[in-house]
PDB file of N, CA and C in Angstrom:
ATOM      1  N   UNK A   1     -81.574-146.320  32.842  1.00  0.00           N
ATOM      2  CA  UNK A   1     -80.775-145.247  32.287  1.00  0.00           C
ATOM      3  C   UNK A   1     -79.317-145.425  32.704  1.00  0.00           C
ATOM      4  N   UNK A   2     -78.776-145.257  31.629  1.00  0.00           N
ATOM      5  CA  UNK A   2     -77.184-145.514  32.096  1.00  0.00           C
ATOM      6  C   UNK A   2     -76.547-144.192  33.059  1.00  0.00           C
ATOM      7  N   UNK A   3     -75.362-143.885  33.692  1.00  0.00           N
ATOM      8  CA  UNK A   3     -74.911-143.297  34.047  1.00  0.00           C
ATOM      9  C   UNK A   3     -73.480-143.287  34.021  1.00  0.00           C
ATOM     10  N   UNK A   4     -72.671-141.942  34.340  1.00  0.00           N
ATOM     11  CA  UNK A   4     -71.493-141.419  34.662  1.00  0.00           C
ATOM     12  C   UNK A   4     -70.845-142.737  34.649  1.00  0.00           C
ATOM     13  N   UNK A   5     -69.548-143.180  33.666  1.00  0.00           N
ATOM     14  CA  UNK A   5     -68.331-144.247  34.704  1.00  0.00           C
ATOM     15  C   UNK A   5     -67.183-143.610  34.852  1.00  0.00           C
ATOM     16  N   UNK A   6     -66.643-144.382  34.985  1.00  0.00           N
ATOM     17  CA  UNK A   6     -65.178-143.732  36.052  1.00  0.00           C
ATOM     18  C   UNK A   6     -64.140-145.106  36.208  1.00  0.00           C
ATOM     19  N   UNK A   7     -62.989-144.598  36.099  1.00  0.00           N
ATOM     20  CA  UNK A   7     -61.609-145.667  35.832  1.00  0.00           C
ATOM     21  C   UNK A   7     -61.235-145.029  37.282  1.00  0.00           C
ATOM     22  N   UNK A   8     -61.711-145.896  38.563  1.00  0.00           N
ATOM     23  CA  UNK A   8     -60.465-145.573  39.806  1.00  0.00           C
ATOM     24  C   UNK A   8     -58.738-146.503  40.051  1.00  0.00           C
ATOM     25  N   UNK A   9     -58.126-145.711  40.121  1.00  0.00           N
ATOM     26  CA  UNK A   9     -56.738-146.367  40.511  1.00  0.00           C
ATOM     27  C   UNK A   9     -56.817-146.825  42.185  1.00  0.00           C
ATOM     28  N   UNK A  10     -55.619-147.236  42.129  1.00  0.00           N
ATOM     29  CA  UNK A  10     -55.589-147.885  43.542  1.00  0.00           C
ATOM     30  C   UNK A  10     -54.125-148.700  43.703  1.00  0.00           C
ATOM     31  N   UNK A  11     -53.486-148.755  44.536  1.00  0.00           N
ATOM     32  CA  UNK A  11     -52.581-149.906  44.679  1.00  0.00           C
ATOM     33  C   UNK A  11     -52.579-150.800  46.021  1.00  0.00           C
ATOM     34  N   UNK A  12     -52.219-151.874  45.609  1.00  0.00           N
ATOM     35  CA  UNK A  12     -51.625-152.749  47.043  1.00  0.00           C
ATOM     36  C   UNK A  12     -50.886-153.328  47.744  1.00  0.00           C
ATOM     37  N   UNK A  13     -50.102-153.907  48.244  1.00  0.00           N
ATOM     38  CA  UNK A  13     -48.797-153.991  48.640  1.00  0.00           C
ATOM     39  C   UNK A  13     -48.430-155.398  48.165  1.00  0.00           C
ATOM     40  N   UNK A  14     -49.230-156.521  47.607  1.00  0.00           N
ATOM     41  CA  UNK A  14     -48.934-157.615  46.875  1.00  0.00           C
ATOM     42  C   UNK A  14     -50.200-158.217  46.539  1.00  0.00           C
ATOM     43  N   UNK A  15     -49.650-159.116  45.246  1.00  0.00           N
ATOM     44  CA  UNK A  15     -50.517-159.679  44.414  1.00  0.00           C
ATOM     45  C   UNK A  15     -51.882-160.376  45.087  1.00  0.00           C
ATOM     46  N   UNK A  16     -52.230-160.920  46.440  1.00  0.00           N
ATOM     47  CA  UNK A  16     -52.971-161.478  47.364  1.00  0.00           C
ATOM     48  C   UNK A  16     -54.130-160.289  47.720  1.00  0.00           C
ATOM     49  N   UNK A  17     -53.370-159.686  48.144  1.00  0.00           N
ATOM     50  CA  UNK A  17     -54.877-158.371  48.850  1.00  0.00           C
ATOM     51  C   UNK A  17     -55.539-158.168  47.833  1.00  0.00           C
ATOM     52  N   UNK A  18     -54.462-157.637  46.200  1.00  0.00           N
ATOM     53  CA  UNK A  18     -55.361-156.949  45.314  1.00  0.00           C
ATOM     54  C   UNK A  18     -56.290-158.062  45.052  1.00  0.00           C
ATOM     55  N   UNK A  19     -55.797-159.176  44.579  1.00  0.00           N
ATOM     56  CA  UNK A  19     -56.761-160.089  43.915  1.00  0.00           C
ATOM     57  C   UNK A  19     -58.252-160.470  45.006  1.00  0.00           C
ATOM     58  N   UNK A  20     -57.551-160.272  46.604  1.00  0.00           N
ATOM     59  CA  UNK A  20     -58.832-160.737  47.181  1.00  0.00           C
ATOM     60  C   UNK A  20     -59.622-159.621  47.503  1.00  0.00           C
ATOM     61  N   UNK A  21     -59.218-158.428  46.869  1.00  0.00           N
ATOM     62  CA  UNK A  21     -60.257-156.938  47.214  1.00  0.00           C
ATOM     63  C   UNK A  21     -60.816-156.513  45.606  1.00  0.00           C
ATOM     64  N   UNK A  22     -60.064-157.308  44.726  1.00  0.00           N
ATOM     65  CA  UNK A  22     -60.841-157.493  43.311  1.00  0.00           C
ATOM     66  C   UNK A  22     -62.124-158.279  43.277  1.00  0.00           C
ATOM     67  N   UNK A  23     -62.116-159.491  44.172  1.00  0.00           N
ATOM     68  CA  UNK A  23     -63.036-160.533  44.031  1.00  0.00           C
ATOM     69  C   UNK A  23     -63.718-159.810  44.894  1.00  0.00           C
ATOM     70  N   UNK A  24     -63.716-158.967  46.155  1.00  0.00           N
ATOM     71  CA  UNK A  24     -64.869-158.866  46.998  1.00  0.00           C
ATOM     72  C   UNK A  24     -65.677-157.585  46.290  1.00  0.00           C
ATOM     73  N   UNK A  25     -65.242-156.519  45.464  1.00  0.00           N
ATOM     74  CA  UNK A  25     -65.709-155.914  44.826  1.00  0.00           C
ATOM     75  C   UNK A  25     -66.486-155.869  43.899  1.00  0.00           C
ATOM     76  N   UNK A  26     -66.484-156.737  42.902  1.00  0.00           N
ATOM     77  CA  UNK A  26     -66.846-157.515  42.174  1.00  0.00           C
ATOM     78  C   UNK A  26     -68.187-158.180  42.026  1.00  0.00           C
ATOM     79  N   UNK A  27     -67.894-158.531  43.372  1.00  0.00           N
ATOM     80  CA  UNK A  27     -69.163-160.060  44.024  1.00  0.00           C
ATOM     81  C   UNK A  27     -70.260-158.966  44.466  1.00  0.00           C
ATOM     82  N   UNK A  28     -69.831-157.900  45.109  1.00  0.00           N
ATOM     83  CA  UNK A  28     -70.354-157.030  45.778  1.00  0.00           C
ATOM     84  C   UNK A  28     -71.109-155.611  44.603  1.00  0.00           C
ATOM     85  N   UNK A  29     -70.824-155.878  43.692  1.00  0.00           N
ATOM     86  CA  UNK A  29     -71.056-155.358  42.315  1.00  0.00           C
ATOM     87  C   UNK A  29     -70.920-153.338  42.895  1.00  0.00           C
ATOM     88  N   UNK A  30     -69.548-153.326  43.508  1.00  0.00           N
ATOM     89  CA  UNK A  30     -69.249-152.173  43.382  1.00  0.00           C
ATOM     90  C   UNK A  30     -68.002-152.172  42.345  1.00  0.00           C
ATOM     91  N   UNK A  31     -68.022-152.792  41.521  1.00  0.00           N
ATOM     92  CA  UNK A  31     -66.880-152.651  39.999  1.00  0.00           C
ATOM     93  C   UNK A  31     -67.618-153.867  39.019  1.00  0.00           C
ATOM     94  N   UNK A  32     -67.539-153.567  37.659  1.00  0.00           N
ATOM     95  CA  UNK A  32     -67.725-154.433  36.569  1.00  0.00           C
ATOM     96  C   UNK A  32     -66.746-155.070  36.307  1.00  0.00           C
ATOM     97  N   UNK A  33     -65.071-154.758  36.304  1.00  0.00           N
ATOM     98  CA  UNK A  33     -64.387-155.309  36.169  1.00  0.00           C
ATOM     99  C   UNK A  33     -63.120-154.717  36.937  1.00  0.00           C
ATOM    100  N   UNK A  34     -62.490-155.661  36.873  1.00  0.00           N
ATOM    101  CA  UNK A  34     -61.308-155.111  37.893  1.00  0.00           C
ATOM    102  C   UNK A  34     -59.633-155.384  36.903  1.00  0.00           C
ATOM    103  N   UNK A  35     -58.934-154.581  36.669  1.00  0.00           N
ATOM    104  CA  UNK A  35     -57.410-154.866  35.954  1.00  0.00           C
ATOM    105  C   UNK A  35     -56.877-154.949  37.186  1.00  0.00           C
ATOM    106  N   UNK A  36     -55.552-155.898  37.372  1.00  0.00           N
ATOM    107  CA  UNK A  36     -54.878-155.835  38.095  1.00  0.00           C
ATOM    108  C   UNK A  36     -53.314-156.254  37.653  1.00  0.00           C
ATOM    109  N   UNK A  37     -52.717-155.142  37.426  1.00  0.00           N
ATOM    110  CA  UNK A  37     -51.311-155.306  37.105  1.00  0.00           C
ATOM    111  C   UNK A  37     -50.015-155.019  38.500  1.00  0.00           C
ATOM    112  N   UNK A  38     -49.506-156.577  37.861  1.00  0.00           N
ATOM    113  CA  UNK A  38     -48.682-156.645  38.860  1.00  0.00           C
ATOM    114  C   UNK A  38     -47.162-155.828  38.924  1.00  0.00           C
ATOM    115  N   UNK A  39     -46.342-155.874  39.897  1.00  0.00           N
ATOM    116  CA  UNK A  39     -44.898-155.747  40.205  1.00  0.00           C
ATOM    117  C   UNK A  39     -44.570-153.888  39.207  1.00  0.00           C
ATOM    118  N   UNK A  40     -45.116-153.088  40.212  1.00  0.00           N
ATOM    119  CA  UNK A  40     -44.418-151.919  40.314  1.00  0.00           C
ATOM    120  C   UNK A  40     -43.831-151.376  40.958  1.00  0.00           C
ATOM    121  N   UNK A  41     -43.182-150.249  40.890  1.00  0.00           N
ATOM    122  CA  UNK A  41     -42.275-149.578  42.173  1.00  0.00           C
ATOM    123  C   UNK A  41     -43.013-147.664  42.069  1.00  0.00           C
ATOM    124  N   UNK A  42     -43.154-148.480  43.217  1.00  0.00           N
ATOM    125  CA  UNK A  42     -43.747-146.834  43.389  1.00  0.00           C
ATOM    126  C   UNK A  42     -42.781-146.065  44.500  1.00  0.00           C
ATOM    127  N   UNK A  43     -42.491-145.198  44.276  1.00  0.00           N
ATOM    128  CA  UNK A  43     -41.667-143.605  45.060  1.00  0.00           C
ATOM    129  C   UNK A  43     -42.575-142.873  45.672  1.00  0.00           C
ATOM    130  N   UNK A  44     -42.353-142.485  46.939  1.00  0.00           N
ATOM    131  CA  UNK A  44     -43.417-141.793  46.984  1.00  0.00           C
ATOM    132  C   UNK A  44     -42.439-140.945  48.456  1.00  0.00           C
ATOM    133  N   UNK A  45     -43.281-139.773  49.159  1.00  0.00           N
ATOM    134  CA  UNK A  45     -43.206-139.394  50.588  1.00  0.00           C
ATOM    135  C   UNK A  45     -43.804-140.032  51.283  1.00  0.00           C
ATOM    136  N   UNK A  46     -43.612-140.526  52.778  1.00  0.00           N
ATOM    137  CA  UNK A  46     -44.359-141.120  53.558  1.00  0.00           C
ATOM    138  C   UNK A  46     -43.636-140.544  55.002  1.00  0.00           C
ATOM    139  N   UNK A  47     -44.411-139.942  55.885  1.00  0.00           N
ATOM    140  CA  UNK A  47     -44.140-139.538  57.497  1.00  0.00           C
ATOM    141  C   UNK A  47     -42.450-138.845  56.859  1.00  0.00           C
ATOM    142  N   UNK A  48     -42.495-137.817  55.880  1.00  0.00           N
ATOM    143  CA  UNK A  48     -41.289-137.127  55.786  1.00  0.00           C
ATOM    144  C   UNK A  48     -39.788-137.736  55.680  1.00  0.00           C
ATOM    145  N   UNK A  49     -40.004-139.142  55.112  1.00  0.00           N
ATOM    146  CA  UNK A  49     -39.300-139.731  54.443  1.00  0.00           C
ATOM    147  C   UNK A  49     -39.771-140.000  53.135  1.00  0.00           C
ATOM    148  N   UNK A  50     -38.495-140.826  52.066  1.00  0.00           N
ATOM    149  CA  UNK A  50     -38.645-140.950  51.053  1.00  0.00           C
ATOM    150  C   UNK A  50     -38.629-142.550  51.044  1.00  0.00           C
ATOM    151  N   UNK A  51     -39.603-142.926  50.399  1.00  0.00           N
ATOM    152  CA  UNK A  51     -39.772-144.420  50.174  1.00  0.00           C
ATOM    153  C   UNK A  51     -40.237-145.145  49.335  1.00  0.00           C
ATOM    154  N   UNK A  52     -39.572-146.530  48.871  1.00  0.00           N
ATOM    155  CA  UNK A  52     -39.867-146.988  47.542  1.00  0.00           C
ATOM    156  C   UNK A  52     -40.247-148.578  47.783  1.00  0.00           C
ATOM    157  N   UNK A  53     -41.572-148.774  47.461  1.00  0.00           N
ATOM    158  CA  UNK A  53     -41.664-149.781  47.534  1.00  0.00           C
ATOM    159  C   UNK A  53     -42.156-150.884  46.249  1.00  0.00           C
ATOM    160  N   UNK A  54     -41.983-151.836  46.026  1.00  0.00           N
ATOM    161  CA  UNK A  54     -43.152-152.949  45.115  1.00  0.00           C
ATOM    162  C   UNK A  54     -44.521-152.695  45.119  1.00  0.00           C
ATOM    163  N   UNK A  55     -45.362-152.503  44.429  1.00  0.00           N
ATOM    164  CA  UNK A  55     -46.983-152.598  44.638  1.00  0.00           C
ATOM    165  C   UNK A  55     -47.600-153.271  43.404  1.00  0.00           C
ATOM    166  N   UNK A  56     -48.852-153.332  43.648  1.00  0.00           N
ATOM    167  CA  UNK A  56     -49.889-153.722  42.821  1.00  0.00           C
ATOM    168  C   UNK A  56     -50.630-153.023  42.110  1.00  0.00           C
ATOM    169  N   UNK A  57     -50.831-152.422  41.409  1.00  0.00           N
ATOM    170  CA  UNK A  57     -51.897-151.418  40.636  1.00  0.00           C
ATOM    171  C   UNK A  57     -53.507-152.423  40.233  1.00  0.00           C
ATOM    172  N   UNK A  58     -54.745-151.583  40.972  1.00  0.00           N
ATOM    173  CA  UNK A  58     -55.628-152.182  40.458  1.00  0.00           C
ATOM    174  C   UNK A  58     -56.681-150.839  39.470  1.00  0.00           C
ATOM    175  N   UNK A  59     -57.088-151.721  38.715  1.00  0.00           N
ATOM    176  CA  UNK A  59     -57.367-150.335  37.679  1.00  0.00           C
ATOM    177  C   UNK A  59     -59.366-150.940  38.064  1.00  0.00           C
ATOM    178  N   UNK A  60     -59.782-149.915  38.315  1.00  0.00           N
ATOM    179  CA  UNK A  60     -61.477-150.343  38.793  1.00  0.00           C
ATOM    180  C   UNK A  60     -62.198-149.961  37.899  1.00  0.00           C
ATOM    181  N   UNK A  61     -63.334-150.470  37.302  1.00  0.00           N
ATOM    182  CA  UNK A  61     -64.507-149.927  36.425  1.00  0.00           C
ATOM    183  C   UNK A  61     -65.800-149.912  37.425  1.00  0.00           C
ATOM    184  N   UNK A  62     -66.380-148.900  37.409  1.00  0.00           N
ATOM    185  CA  UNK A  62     -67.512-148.630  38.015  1.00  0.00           C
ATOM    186  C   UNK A  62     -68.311-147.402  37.530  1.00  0.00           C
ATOM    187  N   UNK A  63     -69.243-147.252  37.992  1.00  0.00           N
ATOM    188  CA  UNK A  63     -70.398-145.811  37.627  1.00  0.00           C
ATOM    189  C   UNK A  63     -70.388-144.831  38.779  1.00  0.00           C
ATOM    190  N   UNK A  64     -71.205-143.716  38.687  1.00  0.00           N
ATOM    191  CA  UNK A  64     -71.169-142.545  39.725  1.00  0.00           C
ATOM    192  C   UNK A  64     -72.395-143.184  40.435  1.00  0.00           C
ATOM    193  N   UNK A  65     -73.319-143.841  40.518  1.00  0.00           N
ATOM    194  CA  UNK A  65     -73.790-144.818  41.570  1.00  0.00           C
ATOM    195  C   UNK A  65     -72.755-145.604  42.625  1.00  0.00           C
ATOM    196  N   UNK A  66     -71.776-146.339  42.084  1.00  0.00           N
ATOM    197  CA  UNK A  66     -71.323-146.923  43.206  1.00  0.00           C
ATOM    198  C   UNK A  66     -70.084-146.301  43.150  1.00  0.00           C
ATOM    199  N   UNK A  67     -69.563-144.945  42.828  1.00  0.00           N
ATOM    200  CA  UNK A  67     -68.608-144.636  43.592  1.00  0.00           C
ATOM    201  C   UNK A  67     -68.183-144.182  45.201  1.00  0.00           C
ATOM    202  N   UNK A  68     -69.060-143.402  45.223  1.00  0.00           N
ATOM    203  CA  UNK A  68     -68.945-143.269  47.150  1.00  0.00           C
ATOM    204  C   UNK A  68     -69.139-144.492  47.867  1.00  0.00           C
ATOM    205  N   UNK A  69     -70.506-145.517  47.490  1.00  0.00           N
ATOM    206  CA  UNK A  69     -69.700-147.014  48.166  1.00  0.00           C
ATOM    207  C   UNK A  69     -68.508-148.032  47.607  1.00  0.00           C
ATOM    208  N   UNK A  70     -67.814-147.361  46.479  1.00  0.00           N
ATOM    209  CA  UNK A  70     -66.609-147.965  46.499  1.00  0.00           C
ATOM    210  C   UNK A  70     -65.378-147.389  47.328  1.00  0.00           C
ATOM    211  N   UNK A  71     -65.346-146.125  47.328  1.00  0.00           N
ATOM    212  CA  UNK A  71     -64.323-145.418  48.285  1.00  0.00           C
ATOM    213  C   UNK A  71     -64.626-146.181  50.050  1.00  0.00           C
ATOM    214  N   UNK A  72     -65.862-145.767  50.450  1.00  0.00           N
ATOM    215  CA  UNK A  72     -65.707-146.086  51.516  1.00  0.00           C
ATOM    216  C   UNK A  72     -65.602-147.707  51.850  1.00  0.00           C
ATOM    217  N   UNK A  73     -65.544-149.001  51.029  1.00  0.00           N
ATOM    218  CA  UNK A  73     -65.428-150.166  51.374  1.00  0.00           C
ATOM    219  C   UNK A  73     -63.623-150.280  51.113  1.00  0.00           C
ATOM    220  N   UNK A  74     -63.420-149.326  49.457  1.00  0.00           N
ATOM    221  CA  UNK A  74     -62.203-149.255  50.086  1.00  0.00           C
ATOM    222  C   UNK A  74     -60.924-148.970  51.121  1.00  0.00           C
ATOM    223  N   UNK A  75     -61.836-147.907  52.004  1.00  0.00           N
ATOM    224  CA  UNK A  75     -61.108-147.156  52.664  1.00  0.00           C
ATOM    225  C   UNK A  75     -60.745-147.793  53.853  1.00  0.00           C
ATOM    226  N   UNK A  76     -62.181-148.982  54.263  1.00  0.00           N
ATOM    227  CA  UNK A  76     -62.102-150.028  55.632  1.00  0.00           C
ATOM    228  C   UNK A  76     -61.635-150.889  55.119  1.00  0.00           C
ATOM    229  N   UNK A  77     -61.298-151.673  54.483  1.00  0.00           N
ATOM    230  CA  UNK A  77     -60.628-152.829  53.717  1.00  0.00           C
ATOM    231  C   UNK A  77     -59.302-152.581  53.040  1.00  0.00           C
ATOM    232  N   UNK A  78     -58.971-152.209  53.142  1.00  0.00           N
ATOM    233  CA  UNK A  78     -57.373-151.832  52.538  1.00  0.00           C
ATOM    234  C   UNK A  78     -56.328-151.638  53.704  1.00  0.00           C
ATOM    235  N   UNK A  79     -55.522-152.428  53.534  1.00  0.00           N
ATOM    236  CA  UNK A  79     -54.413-152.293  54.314  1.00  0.00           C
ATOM    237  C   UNK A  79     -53.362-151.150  54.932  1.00  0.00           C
ATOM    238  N   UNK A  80     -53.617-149.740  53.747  1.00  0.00           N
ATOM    239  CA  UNK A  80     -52.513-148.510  53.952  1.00  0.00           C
ATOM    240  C   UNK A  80     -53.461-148.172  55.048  1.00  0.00           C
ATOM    241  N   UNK A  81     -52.737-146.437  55.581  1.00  0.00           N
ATOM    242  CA  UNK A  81     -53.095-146.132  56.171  1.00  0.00           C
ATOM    243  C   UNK A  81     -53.679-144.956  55.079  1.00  0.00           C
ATOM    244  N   UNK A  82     -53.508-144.872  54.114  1.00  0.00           N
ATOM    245  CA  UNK A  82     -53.985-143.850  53.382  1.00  0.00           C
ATOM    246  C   UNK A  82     -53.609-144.405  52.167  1.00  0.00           C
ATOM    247  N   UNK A  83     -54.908-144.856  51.868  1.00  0.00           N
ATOM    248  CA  UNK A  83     -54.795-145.312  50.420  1.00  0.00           C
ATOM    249  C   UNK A  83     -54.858-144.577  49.015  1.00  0.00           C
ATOM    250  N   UNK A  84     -53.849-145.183  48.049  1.00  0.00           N
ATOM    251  CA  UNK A  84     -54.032-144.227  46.716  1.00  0.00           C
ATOM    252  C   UNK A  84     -56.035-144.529  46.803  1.00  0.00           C
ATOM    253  N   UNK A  85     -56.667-143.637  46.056  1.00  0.00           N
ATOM    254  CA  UNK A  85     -57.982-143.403  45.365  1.00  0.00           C
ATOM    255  C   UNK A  85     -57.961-142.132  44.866  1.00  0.00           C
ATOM    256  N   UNK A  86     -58.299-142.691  43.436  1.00  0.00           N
ATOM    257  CA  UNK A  86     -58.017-141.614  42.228  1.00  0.00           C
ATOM    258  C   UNK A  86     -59.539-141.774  41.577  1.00  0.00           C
ATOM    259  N   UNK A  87     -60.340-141.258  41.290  1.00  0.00           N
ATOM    260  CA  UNK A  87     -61.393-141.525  40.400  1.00  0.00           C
ATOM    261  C   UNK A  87     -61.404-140.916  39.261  1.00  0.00           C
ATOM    262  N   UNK A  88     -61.281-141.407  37.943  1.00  0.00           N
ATOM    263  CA  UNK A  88     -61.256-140.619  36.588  1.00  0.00           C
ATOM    264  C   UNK A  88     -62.360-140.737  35.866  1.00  0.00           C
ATOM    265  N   UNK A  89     -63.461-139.731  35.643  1.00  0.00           N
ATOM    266  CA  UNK A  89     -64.265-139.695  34.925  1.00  0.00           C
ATOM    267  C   UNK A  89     -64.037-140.745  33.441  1.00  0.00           C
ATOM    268  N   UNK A  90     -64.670-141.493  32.418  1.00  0.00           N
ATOM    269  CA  UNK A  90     -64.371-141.818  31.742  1.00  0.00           C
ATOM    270  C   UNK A  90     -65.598-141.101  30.662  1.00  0.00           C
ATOM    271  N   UNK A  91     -64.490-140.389  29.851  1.00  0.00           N
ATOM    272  CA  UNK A  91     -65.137-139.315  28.644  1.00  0.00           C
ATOM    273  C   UNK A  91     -65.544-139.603  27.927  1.00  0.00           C
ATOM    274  N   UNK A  92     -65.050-141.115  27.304  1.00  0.00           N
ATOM    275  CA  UNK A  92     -65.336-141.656  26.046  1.00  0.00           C
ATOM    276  C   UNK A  92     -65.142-143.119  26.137  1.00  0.00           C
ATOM    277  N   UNK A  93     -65.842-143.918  25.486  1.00  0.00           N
ATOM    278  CA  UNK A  93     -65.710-144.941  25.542  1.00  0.00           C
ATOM    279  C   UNK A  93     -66.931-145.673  24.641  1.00  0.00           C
ATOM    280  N   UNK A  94     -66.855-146.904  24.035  1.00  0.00           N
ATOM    281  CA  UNK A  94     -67.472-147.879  23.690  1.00  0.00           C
ATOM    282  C   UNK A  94     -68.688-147.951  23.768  1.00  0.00           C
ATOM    283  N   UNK A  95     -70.127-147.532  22.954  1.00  0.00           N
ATOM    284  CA  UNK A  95     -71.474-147.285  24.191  1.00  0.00           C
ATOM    285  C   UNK A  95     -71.738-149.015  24.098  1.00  0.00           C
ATOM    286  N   UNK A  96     -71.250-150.376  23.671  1.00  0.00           N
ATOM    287  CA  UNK A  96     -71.727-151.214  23.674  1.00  0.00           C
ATOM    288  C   UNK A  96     -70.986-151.524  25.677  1.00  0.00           C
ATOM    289  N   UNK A  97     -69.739-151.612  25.527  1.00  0.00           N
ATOM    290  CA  UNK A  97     -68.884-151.254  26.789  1.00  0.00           C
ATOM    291  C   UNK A  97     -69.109-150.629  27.993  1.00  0.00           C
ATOM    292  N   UNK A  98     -69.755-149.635  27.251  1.00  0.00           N
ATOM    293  CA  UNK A  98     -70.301-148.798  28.774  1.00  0.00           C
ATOM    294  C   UNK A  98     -71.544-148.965  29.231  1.00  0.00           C
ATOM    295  N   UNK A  99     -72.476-149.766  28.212  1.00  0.00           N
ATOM    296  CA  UNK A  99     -73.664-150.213  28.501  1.00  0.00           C
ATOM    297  C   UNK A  99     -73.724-151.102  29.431  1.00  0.00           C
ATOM    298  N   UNK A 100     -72.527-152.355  29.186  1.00  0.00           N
ATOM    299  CA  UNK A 100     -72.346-153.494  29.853  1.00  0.00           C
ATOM    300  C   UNK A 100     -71.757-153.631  31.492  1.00  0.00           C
ATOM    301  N   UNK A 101     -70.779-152.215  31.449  1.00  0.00           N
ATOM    302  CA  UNK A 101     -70.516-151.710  32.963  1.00  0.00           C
ATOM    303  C   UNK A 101     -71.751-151.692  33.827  1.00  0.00           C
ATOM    304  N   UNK A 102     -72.186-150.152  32.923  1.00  0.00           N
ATOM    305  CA  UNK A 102     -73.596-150.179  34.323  1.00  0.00           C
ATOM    306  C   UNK A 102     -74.482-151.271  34.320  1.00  0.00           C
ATOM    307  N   UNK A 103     -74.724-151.639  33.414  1.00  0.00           N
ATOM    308  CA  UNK A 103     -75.627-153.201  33.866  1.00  0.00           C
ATOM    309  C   UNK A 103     -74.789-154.062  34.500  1.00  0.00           C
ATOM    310  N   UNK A 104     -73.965-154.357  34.496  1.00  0.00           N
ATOM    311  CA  UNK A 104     -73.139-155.167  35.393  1.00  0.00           C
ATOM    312  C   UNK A 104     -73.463-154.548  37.292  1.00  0.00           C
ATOM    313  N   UNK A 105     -72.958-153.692  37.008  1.00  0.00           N
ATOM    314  CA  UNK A 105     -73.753-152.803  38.523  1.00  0.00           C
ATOM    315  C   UNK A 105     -75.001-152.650  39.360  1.00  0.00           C
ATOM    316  N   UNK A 106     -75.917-153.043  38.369  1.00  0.00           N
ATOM    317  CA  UNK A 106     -77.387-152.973  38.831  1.00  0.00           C
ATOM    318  C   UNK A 106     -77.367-154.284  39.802  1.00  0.00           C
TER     319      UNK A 106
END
């Protein structure tokens, strides 16, 4: 039976981490596929300063099965001290597409 997916965001501080926390995810079949777009600037607050840095955006495909073990592998494996994790339900989509996610997951 298929289940729930979900588009999580994420960023990283250069093209290296994301790609090697894309591949361990992956392998580890907590994501079907992984986007990873490079060279943004993100603004943000940090310790009550204002700060702007370069990042990585990784865009995650996964199901409501492996979301809580994707947060928490992300949470020990990631370099911030507080990492973006965004999880977006995905409402609509492709059923040939979304078939192929969660089987990818099993």
């Amino acid at each position: 039976m298929d289940t729930a997916c979900y588009l999580v965001l994420t960023t990283f501080p250069d093209q290296d981490s994301a790609q090697d926390f894309a591949q361990q995810v992956v392998e580890k079949k907590l994501a079907a596929c992984v986007n990873i777009l490079p060279q943004l600037r993100s603004v943000y607050r940090w310790q009550d300063k204002i700060e702007s840095s370069q990042e990585v955006q990784l865009q995650i495909k996964t199901n409501l099965r492996c979301i809580n073990p994707l947060q928490c592998f992300l949470r020990k494996e990631h370099p911030y001290d507080c990492p973006e994790y965004i999880a977006l339900p995905i409402e609509q989509g492709a059923s040939d597409y979304l078939k192929w996610l969660n089987d990818s997951l099993q």
